[in-house]
Protein backbone atom coordinates (compact mmCIF):
# COMPACT_ATOMS: atom_id res chain seq x y z
CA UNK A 1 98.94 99.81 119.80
CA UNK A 2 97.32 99.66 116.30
CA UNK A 3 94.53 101.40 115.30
CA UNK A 4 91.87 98.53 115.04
CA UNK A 5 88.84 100.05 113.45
CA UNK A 6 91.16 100.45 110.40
CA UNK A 7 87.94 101.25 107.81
CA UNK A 8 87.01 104.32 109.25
CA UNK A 9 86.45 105.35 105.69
CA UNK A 10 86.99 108.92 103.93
CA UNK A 11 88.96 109.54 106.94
CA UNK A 12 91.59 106.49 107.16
CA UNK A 13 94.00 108.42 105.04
CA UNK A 14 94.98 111.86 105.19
CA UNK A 15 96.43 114.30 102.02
CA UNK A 16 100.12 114.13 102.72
CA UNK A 17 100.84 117.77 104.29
CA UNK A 18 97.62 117.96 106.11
CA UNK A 19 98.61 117.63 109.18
CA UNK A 20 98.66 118.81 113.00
CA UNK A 21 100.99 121.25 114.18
CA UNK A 22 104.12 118.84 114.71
CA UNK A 23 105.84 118.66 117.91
CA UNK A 24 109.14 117.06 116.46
CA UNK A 25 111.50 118.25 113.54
CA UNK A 26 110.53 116.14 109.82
CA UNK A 27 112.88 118.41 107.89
CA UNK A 28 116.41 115.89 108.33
CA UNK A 29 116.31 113.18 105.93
CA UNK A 30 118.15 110.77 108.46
CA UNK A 31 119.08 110.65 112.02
CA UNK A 32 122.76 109.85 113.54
CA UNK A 33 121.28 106.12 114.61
CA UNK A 34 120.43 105.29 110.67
CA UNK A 35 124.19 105.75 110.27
CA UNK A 36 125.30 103.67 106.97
CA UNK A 37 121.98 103.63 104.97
CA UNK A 38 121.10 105.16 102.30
CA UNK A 39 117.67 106.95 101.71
CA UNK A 40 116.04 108.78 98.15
CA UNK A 41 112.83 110.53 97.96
CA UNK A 42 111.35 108.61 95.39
CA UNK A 43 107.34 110.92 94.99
CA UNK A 44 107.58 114.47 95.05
CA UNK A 45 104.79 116.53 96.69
CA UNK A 46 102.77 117.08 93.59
CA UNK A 47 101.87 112.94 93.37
CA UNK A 48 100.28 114.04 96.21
CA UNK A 49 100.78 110.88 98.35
CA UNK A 50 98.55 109.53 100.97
CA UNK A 51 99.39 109.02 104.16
CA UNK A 52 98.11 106.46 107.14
CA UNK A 53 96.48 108.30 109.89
CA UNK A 54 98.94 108.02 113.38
CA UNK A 55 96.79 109.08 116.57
CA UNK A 56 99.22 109.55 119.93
CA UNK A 57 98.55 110.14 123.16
CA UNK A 58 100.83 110.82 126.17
CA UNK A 59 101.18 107.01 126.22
CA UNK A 60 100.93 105.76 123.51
CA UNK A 61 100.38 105.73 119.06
CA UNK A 62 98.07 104.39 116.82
CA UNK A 63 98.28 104.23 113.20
CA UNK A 64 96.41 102.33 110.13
CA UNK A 65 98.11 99.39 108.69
CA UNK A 66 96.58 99.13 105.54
CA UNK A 67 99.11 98.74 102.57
CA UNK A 68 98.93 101.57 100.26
CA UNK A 69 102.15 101.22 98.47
CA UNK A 70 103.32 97.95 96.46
CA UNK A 71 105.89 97.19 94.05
CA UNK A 72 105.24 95.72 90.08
CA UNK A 73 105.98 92.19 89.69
CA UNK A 74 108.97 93.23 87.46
CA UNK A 75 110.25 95.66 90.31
CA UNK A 76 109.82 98.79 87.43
CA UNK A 77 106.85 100.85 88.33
CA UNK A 78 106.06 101.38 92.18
CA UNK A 79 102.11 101.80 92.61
CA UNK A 80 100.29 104.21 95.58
CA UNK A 81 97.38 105.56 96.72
CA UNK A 82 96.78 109.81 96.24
CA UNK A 83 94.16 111.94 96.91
CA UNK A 84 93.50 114.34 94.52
CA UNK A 85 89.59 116.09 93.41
CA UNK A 86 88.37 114.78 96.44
CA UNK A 87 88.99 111.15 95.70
CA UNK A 88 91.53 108.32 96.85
CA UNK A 89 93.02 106.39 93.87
CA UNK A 90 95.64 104.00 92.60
CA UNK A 91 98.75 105.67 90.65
CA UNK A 92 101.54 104.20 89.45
CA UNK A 93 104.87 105.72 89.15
CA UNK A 94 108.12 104.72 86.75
CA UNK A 95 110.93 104.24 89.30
CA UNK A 96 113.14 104.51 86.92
CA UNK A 97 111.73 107.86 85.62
CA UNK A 98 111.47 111.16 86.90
CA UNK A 99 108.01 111.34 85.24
CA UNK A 100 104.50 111.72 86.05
CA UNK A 101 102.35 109.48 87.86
CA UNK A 102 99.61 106.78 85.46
CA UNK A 103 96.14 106.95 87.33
CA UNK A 104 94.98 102.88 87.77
CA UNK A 105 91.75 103.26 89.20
CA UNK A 106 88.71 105.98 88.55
CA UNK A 107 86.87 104.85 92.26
CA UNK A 108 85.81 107.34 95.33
CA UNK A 109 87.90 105.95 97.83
CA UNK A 110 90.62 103.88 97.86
CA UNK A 111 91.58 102.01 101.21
CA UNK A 112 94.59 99.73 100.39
CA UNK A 113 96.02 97.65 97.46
CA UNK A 114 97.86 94.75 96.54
CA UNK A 115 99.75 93.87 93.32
CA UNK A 116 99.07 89.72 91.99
CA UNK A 117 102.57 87.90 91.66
CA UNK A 118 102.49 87.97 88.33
CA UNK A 119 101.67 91.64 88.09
CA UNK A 120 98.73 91.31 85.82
CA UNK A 121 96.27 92.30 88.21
CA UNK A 122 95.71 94.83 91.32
CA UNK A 123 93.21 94.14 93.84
CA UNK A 124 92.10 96.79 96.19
CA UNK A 125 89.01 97.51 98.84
CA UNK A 126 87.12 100.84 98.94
CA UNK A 127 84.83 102.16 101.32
CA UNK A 128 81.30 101.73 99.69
CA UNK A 129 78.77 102.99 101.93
CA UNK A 130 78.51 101.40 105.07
CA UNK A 131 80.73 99.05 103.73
CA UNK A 132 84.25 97.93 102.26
CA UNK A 133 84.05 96.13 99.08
CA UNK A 134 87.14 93.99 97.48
CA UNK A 135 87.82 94.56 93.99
CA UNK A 136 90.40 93.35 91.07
CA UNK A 137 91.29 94.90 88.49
CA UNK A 138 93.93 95.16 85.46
CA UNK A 139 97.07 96.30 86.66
CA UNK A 140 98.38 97.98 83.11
CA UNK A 141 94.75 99.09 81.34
CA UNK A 142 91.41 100.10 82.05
CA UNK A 143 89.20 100.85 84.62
CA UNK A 144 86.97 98.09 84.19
CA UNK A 145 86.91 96.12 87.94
CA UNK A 146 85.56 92.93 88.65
CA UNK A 147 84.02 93.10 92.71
CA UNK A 148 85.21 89.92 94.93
CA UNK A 149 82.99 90.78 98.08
CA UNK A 150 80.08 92.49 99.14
CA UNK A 151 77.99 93.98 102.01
CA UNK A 152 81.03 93.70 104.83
CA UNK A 153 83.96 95.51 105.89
CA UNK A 154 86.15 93.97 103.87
CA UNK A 155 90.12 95.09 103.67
CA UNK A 156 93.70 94.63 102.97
CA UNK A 157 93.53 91.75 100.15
CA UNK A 158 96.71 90.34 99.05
CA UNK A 159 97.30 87.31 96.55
CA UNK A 160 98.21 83.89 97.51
CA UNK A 161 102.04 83.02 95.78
CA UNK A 162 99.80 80.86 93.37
CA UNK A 163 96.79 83.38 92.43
CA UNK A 164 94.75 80.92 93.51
CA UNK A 165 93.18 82.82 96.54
CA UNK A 166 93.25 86.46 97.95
CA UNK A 167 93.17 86.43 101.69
CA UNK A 168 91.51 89.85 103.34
CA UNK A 169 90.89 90.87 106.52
CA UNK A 170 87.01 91.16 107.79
CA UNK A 171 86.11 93.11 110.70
CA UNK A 172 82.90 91.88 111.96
CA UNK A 173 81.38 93.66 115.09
CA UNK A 174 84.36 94.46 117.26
CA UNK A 175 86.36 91.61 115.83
CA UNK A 176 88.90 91.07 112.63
CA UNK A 177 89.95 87.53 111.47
CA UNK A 178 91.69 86.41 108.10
CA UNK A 179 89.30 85.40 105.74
CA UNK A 180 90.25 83.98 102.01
CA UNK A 181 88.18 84.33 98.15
CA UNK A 182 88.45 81.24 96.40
CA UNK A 183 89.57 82.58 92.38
CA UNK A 184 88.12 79.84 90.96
CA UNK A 185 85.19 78.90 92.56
CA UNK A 186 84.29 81.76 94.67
CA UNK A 187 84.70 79.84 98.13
CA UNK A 188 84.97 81.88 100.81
CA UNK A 189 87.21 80.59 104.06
CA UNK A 190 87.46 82.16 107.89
CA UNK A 191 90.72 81.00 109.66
CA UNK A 192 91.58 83.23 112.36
CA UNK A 193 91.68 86.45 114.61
CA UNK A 194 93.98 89.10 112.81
CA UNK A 195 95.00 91.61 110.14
CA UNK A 196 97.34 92.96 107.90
CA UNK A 197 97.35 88.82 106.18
CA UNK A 198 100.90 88.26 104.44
CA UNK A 199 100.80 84.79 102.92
CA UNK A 200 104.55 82.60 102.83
CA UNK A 201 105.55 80.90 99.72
CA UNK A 202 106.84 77.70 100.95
CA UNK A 203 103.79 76.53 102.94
CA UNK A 204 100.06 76.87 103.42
CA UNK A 205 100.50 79.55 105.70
CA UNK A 206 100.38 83.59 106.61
CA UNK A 207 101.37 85.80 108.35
CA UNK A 208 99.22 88.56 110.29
CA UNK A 209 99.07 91.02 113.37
CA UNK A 210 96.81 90.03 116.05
CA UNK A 211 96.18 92.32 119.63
CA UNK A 212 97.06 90.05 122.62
CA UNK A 213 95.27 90.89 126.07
CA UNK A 214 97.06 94.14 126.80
CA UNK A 215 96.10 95.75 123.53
CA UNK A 216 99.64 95.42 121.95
CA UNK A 217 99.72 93.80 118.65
CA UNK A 218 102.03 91.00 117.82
CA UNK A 219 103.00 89.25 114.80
CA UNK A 220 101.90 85.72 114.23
CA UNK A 221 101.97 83.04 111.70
CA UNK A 222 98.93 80.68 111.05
CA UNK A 223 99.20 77.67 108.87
CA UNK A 224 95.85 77.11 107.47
CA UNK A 225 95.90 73.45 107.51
CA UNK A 226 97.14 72.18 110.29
CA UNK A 227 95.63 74.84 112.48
CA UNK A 228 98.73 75.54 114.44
CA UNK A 229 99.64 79.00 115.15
CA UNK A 230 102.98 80.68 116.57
CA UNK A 231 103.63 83.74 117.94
CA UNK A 232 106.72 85.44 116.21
CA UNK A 233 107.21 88.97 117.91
CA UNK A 234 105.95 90.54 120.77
CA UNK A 235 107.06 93.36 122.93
CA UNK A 236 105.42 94.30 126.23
CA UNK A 237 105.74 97.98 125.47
CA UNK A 238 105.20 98.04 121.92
CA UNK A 239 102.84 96.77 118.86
CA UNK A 240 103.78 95.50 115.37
CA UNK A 241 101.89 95.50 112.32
CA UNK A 242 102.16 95.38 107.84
CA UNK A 243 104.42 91.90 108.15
CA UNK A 244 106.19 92.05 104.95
CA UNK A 245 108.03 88.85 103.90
CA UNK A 246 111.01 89.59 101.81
CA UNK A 247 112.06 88.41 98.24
CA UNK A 248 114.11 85.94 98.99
CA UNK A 249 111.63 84.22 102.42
CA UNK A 250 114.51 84.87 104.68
CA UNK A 251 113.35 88.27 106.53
CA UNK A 252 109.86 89.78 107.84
CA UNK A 253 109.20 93.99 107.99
CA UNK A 254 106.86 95.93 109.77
CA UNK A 255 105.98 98.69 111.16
CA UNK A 256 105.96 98.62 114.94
CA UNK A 257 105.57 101.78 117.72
CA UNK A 258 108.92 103.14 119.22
CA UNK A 259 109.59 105.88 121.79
CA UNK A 260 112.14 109.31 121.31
CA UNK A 261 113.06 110.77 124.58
CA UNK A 262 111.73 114.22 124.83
CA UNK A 263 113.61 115.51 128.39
CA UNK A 264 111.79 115.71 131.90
CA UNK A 265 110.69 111.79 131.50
CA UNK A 266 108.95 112.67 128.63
CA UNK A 267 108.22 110.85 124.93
CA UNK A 268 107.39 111.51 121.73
CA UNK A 269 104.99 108.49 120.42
CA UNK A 270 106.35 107.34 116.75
CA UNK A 271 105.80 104.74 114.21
CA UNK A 272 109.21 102.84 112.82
CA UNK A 273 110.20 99.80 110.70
CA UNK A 274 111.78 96.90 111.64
CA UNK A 275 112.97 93.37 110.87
CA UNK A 276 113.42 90.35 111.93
CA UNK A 277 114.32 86.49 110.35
CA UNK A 278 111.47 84.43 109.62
CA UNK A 279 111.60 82.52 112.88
CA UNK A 280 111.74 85.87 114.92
CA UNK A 281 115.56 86.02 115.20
CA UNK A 282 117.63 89.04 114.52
CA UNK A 283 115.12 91.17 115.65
CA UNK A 284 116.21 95.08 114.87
CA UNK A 285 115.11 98.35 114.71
CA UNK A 286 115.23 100.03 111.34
CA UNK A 287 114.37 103.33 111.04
CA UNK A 288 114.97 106.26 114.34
CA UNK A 289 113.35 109.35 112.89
CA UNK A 290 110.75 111.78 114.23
CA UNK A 291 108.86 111.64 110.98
CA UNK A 292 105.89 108.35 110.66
CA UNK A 293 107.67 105.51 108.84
CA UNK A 294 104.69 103.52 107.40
CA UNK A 295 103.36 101.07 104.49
CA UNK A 296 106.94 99.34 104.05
CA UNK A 297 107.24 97.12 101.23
CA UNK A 298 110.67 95.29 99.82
CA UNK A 299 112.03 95.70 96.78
CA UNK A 300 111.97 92.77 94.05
CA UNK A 301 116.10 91.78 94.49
CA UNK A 302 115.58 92.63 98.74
CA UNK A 303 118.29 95.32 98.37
CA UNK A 304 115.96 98.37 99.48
CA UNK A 305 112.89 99.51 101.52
CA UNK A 306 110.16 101.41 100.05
CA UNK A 307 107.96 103.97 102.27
CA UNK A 308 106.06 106.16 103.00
CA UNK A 309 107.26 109.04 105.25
CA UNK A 310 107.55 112.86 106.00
CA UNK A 311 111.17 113.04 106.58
CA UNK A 312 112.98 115.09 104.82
CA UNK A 313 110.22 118.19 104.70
CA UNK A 314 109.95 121.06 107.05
CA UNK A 315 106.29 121.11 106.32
CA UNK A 316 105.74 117.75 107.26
CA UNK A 317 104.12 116.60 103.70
CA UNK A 318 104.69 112.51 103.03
CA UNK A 319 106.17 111.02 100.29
CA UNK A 320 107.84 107.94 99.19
CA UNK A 321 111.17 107.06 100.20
CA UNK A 322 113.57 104.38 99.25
CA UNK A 323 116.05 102.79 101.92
CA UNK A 324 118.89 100.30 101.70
CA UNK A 325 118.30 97.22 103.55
CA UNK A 326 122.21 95.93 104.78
CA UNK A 327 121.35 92.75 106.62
């Protein structure tokens, strides 16, 4: 299952590389069942890239779903969250460059990020105290931020397709619903139970994770108007979190928890990405490896995958990776 008290603050990301001793092997940079695509290491180990916390158990994994990688509006520069004197902040990094990293924000602590559609503006939620405060700012200059929310634990705020809202989960006691900041006039709205909000283009809608009974999470879509919800995917063995619609409105991503068989009955816990169509057809499994897949976003054209992973290093430090996406 997901881990639900996602603003645990200072502590809900970890320095890539700072890590437990691993039981698995990181150091491949693919595995026999990703046959046929393609992965690049995009960061190298001195952006120093953050990585989502994963917890497992004998049983089971949890991990944080906040989104700490995004892609410009004009699919150029790919934007992150590292941790470097002691602070979590946005950088942004040239893809097309093998160049350093642009610091965007000059906060304490970072929690997750989103870029506007029009990639003039990044809005992002930091850990404040005893609480999580939502913030925008501009996405090419400055540090000067303009604060959306206050006094709550407020998270993972994304842009509505027509920057006229930025939906955000609240957590509230020891529940999270999809709340929404009116641009214009301020207006705040609650809809419903979930996280991780991922609003659709073509209707008044978005998409979220949401824990059923069990404790698994699912992945559901709400359309705010009408009220009705529907389930998309569930699994009774595993949760799903970070939907991701994809350029073109065809395809969801996320991350959901998988299984690698470990002899005498027993498992290795592990975080992948998969993919499904928007109706929750053509459900697959993307990603096999030992290494924590997490923080999946799509490329402008749909053609790759960004993440965040440790593949690839012995030492089990994270950094970005690119992946093709042949569906």
């Amino acid at each position: 299952m997901m881990k639900r008290n996602i603003v645990a603050g200072a502590f809900s990301l970890l320095l890539a590389g700072m890590l437990q001793a691993q039981q698995v092997d990181y150091s491949v940079v693919s595995v026999p069942e990703e046959s046929g695509i393609e992965f690049m290491q995009v960061s190298t180990p001195s952006d120093y890239v953050c990585m989502p916390v994963v917890q497992r158990t004998m049983n089971n994994v949890n991990w944080l779903s906040n989104r700490i990688l995004d892609i410009s509006a004009d699919g150029q520069n790919i934007a992150y969250l590292s941790m470097r004197n002691n602070t979590t902040n946005i950088f942004i990094k040239e893809l097309g460059k093998q160049g350093s990293s642009i610091q965007r924000t000059n906060r304490t602590n970072v929690l997750d990020f989103s870029y506007s559609p029009d990639g003039k503006y990044i809005c992002f939620s930091e850990k404040r105290g005893n609480s999580n405060q939502i913030f925008q700012t501009d996405a090419k200059s400055g540090y000067i931020c303009r604060q959306i929310t206050n006094g709550n634990q407020d998270y993972s705020p994304v842009y509505s397709a027509d920057m006229k809202n930025i939906f955000f989960a609240r957590q509230e006691a020891k529940s999270i619903s999809i709340w929404s900041h009116s641009i214009e006039n301020n207006f705040l709205s609650n809809y419903s139970p979930g996280m991780n909000p991922c609003p659709t283009k073509s209707e008044p809608a978005f998409l979220c994770s949401r824990s059923n009974a069990t404790g698994r999470s699912e992945i559901w879509k709400i359309n705010y108007q009408t009220g009705v919800e529907e389930c998309l995917v569930s699994d009774a063995e595993r949760s799903f979190t970070s939907p991701c619609i994809s350029p073109n409105g065809e395809w969801i991503m996320f991350v959901g928890s998988s299984r690698i068989p470990m002899g005498n009955g027993r498992f290795y816990q592990n975080t992948d990405i998969y993919a499904c169509r928007m109706d929750g057809t053509q459900f697959a499994q993307l990603t096999y490896h030992a290494a924590d897949d997490l923080s999946p976003v799509w490329s402008k054209d749909g053609r790759y995958i960004y993440f965040i992973s440790q593949r690839g290093s012995a030492n089990g430090t994270a950094n970005i990776w690119r992946m093709s996406f042949n569906y």
